[in-house]
Protein backbone atom coordinates (compact mmCIF):
# COMPACT_ATOMS: atom_id res chain seq x y z
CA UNK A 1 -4.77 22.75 75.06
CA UNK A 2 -7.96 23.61 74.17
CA UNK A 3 -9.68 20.40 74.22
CA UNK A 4 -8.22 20.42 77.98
CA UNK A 5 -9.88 23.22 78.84
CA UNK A 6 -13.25 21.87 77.33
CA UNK A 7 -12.79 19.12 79.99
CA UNK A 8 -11.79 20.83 83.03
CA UNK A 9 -14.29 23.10 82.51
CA UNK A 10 -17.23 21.49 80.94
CA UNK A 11 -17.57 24.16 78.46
CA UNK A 12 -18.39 23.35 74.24
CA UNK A 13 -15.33 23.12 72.45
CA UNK A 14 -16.32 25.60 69.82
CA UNK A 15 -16.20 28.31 72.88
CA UNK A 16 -13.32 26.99 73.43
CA UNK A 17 -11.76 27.14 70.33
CA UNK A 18 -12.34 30.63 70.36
CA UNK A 19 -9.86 31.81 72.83
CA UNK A 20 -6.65 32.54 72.00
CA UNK A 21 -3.90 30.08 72.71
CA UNK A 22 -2.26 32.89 75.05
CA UNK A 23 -5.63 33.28 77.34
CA UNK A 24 -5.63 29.76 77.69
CA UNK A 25 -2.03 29.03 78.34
CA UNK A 26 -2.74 32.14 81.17
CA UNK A 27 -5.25 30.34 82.67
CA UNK A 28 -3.57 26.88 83.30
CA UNK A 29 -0.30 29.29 84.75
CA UNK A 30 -2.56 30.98 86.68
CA UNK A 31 -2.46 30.24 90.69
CA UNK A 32 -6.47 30.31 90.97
CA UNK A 33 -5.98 27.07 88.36
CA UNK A 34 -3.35 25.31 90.20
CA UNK A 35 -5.49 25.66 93.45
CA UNK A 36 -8.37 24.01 92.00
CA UNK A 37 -6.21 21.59 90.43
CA UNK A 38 -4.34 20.45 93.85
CA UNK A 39 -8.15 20.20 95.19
CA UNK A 40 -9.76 17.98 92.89
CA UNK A 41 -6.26 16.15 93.18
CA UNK A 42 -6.73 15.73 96.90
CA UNK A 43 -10.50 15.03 96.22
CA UNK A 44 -9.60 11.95 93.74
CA UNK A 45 -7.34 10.73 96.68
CA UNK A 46 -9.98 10.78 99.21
CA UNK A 47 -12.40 9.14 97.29
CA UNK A 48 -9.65 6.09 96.82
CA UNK A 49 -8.89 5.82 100.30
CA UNK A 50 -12.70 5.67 100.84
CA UNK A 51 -13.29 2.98 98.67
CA UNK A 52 -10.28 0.91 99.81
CA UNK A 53 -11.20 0.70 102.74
CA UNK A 54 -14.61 -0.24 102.04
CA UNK A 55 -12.81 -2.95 100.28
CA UNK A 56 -11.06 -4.07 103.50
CA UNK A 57 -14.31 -4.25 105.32
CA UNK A 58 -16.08 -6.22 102.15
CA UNK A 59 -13.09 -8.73 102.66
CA UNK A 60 -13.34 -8.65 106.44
CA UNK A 61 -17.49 -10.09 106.29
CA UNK A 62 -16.40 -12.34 103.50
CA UNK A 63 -13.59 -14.09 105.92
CA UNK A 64 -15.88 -13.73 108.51
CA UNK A 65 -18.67 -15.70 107.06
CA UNK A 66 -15.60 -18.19 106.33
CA UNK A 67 -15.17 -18.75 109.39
CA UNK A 68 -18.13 -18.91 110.71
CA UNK A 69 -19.07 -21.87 108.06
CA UNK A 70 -16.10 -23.36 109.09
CA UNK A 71 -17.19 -23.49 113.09
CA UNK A 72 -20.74 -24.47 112.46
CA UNK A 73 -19.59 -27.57 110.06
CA UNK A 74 -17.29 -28.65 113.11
CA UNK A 75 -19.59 -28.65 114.97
């Protein structure tokens, strides 16, 4: 649990290891965490939404260049 809080928090693992397995099993029960949890949660799904549609739009050009080669060798 400790190494957990290390790397939500960015903080040295020796500090970590320094608070008591009750403080730290507080803070993850703690409504303040859970908050910040559901937010970089919703964050995470934002940035994949972004990105796939930026795919869609990557494969849009590409079939449009497709076709595009494909009209200007008929013709």
């Amino acid at each position: 649990m400790r190494a957990e809080l290390a790397l939500y928090f960015g903080q040295d693992l020796i500090q970590c290891g320094k608070l008591t397995y009750s403080r730290v099993k507080k803070l993850f029960d703690s409504k303040p965490f859970d908050n910040w949890r559901q937010g970089r949660e919703n964050e995470a799904k934002a940035r994949t939404a972004e990105v796939s549609r930026l795919d869609a739009i990557i494969k849009s050009i590409g079939n449009l260049t497709h076709l595009t080669a494909d009209i200007a060798r008929k013709r």
